[in-house]
C-alpha atoms as a PDB file:
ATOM      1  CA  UNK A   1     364.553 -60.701-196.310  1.00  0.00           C
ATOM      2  CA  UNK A   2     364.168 -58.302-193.642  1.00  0.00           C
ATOM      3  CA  UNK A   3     365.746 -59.833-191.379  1.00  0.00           C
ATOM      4  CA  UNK A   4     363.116 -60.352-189.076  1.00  0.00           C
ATOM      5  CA  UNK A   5     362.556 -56.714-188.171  1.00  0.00           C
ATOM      6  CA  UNK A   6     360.083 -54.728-190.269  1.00  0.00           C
ATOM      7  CA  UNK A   7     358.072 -51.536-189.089  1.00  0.00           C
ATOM      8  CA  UNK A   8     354.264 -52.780-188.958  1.00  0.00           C
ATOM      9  CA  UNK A   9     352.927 -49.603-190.255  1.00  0.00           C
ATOM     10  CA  UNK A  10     355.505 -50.295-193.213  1.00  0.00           C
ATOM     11  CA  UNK A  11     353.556 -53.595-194.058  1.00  0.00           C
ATOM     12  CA  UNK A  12     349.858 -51.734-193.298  1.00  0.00           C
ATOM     13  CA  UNK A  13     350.577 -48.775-195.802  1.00  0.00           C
ATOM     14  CA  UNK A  14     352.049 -50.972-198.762  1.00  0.00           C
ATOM     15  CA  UNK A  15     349.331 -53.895-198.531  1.00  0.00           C
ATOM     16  CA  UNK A  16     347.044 -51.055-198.163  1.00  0.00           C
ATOM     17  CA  UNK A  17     348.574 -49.272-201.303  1.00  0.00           C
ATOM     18  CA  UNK A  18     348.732 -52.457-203.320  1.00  0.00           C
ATOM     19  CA  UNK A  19     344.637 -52.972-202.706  1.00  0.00           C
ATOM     20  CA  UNK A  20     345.235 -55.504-199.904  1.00  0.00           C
ATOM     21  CA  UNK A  21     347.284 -57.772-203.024  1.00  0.00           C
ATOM     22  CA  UNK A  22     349.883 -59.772-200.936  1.00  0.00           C
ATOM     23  CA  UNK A  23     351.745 -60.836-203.844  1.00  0.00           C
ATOM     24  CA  UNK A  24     352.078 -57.314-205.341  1.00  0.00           C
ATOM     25  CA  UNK A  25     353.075 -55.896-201.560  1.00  0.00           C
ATOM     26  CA  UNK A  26     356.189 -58.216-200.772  1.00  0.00           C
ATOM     27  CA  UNK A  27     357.305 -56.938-204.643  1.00  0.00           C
ATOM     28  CA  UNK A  28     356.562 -53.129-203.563  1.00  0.00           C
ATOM     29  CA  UNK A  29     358.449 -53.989-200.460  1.00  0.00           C
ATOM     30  CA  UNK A  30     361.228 -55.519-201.750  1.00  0.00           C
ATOM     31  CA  UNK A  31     361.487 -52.838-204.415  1.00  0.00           C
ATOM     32  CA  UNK A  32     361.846 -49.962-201.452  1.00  0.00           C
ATOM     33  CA  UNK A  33     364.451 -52.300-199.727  1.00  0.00           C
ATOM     34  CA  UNK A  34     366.692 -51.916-203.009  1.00  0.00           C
ATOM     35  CA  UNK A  35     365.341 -48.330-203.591  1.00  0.00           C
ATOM     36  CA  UNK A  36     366.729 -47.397-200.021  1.00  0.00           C
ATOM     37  CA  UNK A  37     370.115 -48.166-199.873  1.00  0.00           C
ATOM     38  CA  UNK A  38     370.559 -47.029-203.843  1.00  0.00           C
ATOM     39  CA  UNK A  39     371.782 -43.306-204.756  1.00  0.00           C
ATOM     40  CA  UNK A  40     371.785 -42.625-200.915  1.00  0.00           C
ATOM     41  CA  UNK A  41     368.004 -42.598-200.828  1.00  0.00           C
ATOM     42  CA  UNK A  42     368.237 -43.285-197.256  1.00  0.00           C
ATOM     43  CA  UNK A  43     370.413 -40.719-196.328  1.00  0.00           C
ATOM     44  CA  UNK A  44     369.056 -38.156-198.414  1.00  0.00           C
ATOM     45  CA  UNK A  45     366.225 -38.394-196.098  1.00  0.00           C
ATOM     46  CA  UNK A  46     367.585 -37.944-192.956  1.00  0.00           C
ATOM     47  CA  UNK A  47     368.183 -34.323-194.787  1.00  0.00           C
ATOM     48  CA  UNK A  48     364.753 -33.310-194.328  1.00  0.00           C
ATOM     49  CA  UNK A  49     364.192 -35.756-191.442  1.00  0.00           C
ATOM     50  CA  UNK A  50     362.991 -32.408-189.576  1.00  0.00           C
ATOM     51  CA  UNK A  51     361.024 -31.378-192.028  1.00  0.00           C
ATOM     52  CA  UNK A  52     358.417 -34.578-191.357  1.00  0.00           C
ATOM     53  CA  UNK A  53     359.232 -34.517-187.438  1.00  0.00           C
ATOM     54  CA  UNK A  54     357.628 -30.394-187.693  1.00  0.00           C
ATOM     55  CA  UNK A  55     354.020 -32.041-189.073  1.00  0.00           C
ATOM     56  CA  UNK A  56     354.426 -34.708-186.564  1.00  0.00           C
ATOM     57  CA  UNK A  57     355.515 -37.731-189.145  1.00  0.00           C
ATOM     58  CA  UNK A  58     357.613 -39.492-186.814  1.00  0.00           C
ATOM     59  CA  UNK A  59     357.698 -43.107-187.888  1.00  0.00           C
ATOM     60  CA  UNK A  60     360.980 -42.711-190.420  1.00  0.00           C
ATOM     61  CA  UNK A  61     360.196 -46.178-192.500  1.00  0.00           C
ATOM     62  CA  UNK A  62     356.603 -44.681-193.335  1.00  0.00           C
ATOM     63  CA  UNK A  63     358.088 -41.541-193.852  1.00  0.00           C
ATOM     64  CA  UNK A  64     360.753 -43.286-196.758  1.00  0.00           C
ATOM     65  CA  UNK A  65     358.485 -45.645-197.801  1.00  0.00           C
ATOM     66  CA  UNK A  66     356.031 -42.052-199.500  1.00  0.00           C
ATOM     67  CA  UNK A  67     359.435 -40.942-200.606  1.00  0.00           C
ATOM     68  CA  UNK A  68     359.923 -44.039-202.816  1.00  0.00           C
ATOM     69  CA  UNK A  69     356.377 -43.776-203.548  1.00  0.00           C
ATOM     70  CA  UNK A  70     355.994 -40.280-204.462  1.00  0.00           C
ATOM     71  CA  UNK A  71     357.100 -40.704-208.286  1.00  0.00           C
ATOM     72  CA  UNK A  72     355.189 -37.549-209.134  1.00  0.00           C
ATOM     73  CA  UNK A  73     357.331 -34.386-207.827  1.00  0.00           C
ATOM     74  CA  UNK A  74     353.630 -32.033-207.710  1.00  0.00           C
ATOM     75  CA  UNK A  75     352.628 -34.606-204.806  1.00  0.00           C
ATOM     76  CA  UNK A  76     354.334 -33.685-201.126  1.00  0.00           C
ATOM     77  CA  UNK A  77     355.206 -36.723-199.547  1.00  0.00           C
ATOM     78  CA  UNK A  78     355.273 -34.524-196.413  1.00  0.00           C
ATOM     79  CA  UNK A  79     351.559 -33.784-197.075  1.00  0.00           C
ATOM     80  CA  UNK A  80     350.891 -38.163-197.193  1.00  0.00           C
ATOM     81  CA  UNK A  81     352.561 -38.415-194.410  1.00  0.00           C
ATOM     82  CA  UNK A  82     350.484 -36.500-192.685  1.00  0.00           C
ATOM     83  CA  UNK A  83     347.666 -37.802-194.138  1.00  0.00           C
ATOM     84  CA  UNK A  84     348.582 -41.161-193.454  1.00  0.00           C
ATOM     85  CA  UNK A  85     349.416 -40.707-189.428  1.00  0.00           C
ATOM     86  CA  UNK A  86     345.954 -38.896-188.902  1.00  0.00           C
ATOM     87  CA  UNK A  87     343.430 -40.739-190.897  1.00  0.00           C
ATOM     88  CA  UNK A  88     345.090 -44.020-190.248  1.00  0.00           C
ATOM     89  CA  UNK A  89     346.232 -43.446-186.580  1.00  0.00           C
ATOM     90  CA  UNK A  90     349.645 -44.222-187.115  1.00  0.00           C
ATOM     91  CA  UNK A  91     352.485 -45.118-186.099  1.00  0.00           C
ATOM     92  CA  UNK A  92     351.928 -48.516-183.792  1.00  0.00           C
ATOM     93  CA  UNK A  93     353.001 -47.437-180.408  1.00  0.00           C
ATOM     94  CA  UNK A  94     354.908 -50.392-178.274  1.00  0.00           C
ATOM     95  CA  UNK A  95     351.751 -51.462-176.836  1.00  0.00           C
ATOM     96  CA  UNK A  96     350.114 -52.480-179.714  1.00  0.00           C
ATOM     97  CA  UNK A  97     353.397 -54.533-181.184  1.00  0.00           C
ATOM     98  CA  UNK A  98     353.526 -56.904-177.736  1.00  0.00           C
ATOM     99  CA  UNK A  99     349.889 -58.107-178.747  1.00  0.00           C
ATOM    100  CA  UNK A 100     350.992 -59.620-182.011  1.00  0.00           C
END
């Protein structure tokens, strides 16, 4: 599905999200694979790519991934992100992804 390749923090904020429901996580996941690559999702990001990079968001897939989850406009998925990468300590760094 993913061709092998898929951003670890991608997997830890959706099975997170979906209340650690694996089931309900591969559908969110496969639902932001379509959501991506439809109505130039993906490259509407890389838009505001800077935007993210300024509050120090720098893993891109997490930084889609609040994009497609943000369905209410009031809530910043800037703001998440930030959240996210200093209450969860994210992104993985290399390090971490050779002990798995």
């Amino acid at each position: 599905m993913w061709n092998h390749q898929i951003d670890l923090n991608l997997i830890y904020a959706a099975f997170n999200g979906c209340k650690k429901d694996v089931n309900l996580t591969i559908q969110l996941l496969f639902e932001f694979k379509q959501w991506k690559f439809r109505d130039n999702n993906e490259q509407n990001y890389k838009k505001k790519m800077n935007e993210f990079l300024e509050k120090r968001c720098c893993n891109h897939n997490i930084n889609l991934f609040l994009i497609f989850g943000v369905k209410n406009k009031t809530v910043d998925a800037i703001k998440w992100s930030t959240v996210i990468t200093v209450n969860d300590g994210l992104p993985f760094v290399k390090k971490d992804q050779k002990n798995l």
